[in-house]
N, C-alpha and C. Protein backbone atom coordinates (compact mmCIF):
# COMPACT_ATOMS: atom_id res chain seq x y z
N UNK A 1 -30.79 55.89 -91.24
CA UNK A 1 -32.09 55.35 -91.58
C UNK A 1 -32.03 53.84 -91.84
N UNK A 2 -31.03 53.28 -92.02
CA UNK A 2 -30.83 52.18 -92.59
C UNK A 2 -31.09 51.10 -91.28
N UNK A 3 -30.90 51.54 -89.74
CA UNK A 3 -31.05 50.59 -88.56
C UNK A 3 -32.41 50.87 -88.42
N UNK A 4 -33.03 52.28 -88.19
CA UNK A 4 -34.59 52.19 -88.64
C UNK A 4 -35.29 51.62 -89.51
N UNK A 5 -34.93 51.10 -90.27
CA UNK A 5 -35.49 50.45 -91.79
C UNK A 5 -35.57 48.67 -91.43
N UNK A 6 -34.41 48.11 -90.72
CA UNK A 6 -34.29 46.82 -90.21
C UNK A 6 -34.94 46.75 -88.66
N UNK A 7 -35.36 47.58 -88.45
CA UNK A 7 -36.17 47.67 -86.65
C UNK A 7 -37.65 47.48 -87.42
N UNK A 8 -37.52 48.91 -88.16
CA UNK A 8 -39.11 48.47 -88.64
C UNK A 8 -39.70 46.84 -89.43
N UNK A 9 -38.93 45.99 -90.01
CA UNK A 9 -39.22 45.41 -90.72
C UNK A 9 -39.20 44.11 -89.67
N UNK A 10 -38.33 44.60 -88.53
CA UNK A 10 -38.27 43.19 -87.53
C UNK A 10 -39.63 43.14 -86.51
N UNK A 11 -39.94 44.38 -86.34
CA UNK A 11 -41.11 45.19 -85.77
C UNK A 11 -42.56 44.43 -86.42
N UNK A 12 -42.51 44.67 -87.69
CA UNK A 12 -43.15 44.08 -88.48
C UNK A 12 -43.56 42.65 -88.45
N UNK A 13 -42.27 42.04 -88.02
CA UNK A 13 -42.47 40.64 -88.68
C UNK A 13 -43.07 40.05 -87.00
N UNK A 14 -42.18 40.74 -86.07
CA UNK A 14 -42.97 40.19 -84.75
C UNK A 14 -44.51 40.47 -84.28
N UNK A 15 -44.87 41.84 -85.41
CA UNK A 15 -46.40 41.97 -84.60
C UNK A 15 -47.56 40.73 -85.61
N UNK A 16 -46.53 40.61 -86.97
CA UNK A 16 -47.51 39.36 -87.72
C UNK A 16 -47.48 38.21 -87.15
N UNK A 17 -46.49 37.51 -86.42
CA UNK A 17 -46.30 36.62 -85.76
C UNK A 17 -47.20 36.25 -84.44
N UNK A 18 -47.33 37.88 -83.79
CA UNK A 18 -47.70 37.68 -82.22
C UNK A 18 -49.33 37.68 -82.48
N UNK A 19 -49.93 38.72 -83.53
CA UNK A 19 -51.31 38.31 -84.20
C UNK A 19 -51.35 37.04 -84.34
N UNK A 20 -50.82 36.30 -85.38
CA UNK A 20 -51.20 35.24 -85.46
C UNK A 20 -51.48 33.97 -84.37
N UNK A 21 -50.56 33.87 -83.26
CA UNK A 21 -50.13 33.26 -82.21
C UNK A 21 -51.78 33.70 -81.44
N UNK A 22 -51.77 35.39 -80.66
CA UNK A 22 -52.76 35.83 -79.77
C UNK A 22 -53.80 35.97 -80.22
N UNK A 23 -54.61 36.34 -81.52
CA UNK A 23 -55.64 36.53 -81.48
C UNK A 23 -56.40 35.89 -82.46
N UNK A 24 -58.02 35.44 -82.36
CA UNK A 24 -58.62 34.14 -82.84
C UNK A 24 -58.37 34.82 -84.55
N UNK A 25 -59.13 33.91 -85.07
CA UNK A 25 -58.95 34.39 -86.60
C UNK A 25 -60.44 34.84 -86.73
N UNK A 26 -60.22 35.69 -87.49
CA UNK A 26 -61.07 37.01 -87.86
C UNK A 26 -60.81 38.13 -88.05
N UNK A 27 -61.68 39.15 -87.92
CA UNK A 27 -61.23 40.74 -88.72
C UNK A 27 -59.95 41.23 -87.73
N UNK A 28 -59.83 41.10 -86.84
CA UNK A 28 -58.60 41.45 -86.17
C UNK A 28 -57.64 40.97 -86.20
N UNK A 29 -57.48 39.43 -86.72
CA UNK A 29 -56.25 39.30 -86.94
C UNK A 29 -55.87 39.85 -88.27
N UNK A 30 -56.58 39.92 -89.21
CA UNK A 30 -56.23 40.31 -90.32
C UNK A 30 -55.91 41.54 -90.42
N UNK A 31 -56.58 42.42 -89.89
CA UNK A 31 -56.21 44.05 -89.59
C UNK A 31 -54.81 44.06 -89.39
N UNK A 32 -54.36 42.84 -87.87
CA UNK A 32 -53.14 43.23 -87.57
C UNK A 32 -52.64 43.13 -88.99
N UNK A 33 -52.62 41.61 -89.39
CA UNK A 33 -51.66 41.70 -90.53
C UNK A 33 -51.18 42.71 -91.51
N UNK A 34 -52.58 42.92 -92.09
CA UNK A 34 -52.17 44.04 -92.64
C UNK A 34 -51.28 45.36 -92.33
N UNK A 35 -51.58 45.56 -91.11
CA UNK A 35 -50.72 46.47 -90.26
C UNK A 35 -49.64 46.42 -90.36
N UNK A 36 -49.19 44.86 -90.23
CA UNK A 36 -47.49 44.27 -90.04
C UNK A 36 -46.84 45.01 -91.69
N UNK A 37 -47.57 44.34 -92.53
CA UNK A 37 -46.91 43.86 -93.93
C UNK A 37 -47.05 45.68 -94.41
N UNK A 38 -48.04 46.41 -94.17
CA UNK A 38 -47.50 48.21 -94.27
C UNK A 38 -46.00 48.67 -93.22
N UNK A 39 -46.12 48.14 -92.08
CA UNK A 39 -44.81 48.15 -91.59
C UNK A 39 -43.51 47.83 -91.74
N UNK A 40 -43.87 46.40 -92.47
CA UNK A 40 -42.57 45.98 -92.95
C UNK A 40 -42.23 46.46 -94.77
N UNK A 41 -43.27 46.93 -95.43
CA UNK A 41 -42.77 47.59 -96.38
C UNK A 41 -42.39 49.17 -95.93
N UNK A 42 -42.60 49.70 -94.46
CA UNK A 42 -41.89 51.02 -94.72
C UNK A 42 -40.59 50.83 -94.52
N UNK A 43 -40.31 49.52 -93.32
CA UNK A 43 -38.64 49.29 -93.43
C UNK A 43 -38.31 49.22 -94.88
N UNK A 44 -38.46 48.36 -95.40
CA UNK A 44 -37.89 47.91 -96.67
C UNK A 44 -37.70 49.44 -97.12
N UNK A 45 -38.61 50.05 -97.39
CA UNK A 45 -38.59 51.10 -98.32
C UNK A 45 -37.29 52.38 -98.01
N UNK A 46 -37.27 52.53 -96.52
CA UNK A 46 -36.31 52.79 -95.40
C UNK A 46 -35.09 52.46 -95.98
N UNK A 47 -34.80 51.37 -96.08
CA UNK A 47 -33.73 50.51 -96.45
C UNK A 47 -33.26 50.69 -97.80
N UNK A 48 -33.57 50.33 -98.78
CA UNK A 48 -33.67 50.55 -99.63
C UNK A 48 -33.51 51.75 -100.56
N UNK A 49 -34.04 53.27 -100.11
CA UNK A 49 -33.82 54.54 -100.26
C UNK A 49 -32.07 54.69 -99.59
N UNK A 50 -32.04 54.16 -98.55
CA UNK A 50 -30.73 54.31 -97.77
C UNK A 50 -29.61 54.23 -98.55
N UNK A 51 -29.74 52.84 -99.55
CA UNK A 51 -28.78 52.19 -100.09
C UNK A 51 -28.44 52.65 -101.30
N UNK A 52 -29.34 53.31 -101.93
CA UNK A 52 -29.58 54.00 -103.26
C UNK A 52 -28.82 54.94 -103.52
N UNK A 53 -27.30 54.90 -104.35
CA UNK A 53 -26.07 55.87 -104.47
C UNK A 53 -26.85 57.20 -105.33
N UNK A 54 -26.45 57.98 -104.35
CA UNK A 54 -27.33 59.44 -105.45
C UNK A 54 -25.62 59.71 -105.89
N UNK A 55 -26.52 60.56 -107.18
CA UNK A 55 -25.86 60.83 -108.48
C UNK A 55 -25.50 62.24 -108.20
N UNK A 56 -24.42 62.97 -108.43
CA UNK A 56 -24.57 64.64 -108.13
C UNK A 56 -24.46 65.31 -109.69
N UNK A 57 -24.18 66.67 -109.55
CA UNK A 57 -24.72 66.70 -111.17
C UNK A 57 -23.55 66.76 -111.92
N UNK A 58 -23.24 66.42 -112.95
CA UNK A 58 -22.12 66.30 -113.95
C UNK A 58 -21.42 67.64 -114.59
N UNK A 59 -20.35 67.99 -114.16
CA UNK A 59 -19.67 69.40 -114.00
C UNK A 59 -19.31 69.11 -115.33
C-alpha cells in the first residue's frame, strides 16, 4: 500500500497542477482542486497507515 499511497498523492498533485494550467478559473477549476487535495490526502492516509508499527497483544 505504501507505492499506492505515493502514486496517489503524485496523482494528486498532477491533476491540481494540470487544473490549474487547463482550465479558466471558476467552479471547475476549483472542483478539480478539491478533487486533487481528497486524493492526495487518501495517499497520505495510505501511507501513513502503512508505516504505523502495529502492536500484537502482550503474552
Amino acid at each position: 500500500m505504501r507505492i499506492a499511497g505515493f502514486f496517489l498523492m503524485l496523482s494528486g498533485w498532477i491533476i491540481a497542477v494540470s487544473a490549474l494550467i487547463l482550465l479558466q478559473p471558476g467552479p471547475a477549476q476549483v472542483a478539480f482542486a478539491c478533487c486533487s487535495v481528497a486524493i492526495q490526502a487518501a495517499g497520505f492516509a495510505s501511507v501513513v497507515r502503512s508505516h504505523v508499527v502495529t502492536r500484537g497483544r502482550a503474552s
